[in-house]
C-alpha atoms as a PDB file:
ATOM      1  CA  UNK A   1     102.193 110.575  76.506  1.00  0.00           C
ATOM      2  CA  UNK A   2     104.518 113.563  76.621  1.00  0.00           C
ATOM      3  CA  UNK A   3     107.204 111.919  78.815  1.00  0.00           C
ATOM      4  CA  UNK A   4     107.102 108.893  76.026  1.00  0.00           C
ATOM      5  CA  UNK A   5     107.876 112.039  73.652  1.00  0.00           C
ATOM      6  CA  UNK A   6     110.651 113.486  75.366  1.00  0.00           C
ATOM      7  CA  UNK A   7     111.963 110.071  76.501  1.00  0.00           C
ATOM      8  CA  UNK A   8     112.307 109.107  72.781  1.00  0.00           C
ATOM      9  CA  UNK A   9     113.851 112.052  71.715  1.00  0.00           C
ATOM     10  CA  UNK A  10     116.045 111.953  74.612  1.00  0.00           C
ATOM     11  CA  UNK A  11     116.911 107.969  73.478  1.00  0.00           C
ATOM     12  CA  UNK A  12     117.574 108.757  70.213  1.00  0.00           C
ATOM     13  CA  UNK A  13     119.867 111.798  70.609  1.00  0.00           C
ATOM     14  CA  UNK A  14     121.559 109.375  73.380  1.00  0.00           C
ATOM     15  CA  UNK A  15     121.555 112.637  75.599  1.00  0.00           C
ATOM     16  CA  UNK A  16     120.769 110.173  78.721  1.00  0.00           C
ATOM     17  CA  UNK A  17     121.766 106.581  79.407  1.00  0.00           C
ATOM     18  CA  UNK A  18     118.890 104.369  79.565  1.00  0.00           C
ATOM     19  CA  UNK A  19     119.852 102.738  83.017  1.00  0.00           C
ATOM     20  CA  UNK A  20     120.588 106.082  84.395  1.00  0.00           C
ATOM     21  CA  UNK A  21     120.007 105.788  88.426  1.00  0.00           C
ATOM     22  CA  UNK A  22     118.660 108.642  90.943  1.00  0.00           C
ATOM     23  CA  UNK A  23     119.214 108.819  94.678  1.00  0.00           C
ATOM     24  CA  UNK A  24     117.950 105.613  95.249  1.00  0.00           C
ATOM     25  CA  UNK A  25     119.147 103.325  92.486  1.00  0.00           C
ATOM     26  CA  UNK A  26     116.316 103.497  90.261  1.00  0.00           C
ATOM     27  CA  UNK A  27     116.058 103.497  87.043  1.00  0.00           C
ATOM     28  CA  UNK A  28     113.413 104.810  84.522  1.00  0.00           C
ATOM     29  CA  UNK A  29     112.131 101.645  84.235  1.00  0.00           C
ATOM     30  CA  UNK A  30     111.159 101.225  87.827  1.00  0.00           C
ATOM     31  CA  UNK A  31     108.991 104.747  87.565  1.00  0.00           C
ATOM     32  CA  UNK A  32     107.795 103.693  84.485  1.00  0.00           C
ATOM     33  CA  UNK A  33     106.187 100.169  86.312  1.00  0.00           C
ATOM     34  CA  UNK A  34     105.024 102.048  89.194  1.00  0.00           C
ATOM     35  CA  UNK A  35     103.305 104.642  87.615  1.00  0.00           C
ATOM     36  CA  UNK A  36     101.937 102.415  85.303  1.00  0.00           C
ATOM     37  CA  UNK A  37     102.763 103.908  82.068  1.00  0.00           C
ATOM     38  CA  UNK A  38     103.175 101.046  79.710  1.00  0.00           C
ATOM     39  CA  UNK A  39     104.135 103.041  76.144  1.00  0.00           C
ATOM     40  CA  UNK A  40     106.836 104.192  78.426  1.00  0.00           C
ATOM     41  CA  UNK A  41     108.005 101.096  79.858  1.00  0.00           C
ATOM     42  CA  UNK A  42     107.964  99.064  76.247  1.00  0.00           C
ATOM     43  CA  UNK A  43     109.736 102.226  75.211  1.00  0.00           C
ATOM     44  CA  UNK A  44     112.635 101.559  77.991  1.00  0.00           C
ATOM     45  CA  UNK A  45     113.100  97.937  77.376  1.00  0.00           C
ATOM     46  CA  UNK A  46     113.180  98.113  73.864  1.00  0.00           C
ATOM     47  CA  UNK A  47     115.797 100.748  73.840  1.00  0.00           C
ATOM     48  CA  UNK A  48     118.032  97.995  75.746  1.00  0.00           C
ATOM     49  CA  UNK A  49     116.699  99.007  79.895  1.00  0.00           C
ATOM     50  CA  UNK A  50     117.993  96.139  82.096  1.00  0.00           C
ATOM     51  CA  UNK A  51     115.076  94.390  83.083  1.00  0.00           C
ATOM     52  CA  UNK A  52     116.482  93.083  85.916  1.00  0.00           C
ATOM     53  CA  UNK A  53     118.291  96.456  87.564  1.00  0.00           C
ATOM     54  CA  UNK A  54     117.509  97.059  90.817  1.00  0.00           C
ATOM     55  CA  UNK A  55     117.995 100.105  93.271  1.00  0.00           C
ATOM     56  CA  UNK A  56     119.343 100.171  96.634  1.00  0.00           C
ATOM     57  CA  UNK A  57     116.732  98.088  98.171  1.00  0.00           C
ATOM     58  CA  UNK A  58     117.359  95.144  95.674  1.00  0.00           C
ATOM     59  CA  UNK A  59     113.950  95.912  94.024  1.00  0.00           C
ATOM     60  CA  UNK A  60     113.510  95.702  90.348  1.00  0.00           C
ATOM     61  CA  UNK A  61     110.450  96.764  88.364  1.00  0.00           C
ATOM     62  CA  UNK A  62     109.296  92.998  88.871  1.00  0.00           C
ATOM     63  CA  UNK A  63     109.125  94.074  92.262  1.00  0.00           C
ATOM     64  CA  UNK A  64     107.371  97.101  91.753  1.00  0.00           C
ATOM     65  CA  UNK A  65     104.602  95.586  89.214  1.00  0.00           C
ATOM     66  CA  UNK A  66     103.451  92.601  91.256  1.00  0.00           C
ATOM     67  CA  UNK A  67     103.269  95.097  94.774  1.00  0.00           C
ATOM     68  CA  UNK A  68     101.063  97.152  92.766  1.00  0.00           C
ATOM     69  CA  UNK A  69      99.372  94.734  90.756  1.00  0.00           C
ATOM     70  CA  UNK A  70     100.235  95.835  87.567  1.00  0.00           C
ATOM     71  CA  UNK A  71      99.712  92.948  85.668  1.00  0.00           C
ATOM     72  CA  UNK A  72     100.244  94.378  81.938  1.00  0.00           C
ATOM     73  CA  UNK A  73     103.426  94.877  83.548  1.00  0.00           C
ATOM     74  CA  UNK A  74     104.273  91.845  84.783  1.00  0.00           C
ATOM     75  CA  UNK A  75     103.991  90.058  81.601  1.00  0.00           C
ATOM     76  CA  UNK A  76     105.869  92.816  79.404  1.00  0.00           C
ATOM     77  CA  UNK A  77     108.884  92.343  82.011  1.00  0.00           C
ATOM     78  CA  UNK A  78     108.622  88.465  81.930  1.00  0.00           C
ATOM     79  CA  UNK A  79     108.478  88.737  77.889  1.00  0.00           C
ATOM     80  CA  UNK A  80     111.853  90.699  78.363  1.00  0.00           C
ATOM     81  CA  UNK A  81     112.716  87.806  80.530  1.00  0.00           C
ATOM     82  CA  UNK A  82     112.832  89.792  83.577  1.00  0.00           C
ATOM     83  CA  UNK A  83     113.790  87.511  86.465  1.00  0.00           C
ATOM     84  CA  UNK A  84     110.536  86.988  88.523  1.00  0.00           C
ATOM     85  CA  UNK A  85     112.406  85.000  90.927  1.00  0.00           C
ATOM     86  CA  UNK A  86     114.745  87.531  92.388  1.00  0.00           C
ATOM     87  CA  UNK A  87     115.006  88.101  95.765  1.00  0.00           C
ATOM     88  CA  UNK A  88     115.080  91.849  97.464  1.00  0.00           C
ATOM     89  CA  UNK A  89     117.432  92.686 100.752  1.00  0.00           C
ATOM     90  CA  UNK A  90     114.563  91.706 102.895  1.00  0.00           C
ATOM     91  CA  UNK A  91     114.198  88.576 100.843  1.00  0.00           C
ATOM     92  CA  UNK A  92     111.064  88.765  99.074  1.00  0.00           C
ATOM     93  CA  UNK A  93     110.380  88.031  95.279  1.00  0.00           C
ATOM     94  CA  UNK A  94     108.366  89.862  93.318  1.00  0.00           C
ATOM     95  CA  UNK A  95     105.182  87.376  93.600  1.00  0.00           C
ATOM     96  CA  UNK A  96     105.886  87.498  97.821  1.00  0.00           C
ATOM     97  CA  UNK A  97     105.019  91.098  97.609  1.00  0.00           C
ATOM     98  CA  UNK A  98     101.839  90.470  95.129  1.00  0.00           C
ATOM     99  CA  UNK A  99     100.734  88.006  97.810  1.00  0.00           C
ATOM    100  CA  UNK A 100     101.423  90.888 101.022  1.00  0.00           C
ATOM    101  CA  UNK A 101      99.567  93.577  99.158  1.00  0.00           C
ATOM    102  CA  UNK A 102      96.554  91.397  97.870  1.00  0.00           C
ATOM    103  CA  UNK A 103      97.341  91.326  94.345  1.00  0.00           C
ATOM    104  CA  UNK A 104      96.023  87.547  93.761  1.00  0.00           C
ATOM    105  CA  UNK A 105      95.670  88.340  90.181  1.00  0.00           C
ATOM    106  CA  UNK A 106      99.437  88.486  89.907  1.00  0.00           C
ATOM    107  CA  UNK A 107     100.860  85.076  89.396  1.00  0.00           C
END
């Protein structure tokens, strides 16, 4: 809940872009998937987050949700008409990698 906090404040005060990247191309968005933190993630993408960014590997938070199974995740991204169709550099789409890790709920 405190990183919500401070990522609002930091929103509002536009102190930080939104799709600011690290290292590896990622975004806030992508932590917020893979950590699971959904007031953070609806935070992101209604604050205009690009649903669709991806880092170096080509992976966006699509990617990230359906490898973990994250499945409140998956549908908040496809309501922000995230593209679950998009391919990474080793050519897998989001619901490939659901299928490799097990995560038959994901579909």
């Amino acid at each position: 809940m405190g990183n919500t906090i401070m990522a609002r404040t930091l929103l509002e005060s536009r102190v930080v872009w939104v799709d600011e990247e690290d290292s590896k191309g990622r975004t806030a968005l992508h932590y917020a998937v893979q950590h699971n933190n959904a007031e953070l993630t609806s935070l992101l993408l209604a604050n205009g987050a690009n649903v669709d960014a991806v880092d170096y590997a080509g992976s966006s938070a699509a990617h990230f949700a359906c490898k973990h199974g994250i499945i409140d995740a998956v549908n908040l991204l496809a309501y922000y008409k995230a593209d679950l169709c998009a391919v990474d550099k080793s050519g897998k789409t989001p619901f490939d990698l659901a299928c490799e890790h097990g995560r038959a709920k994901v579909r």
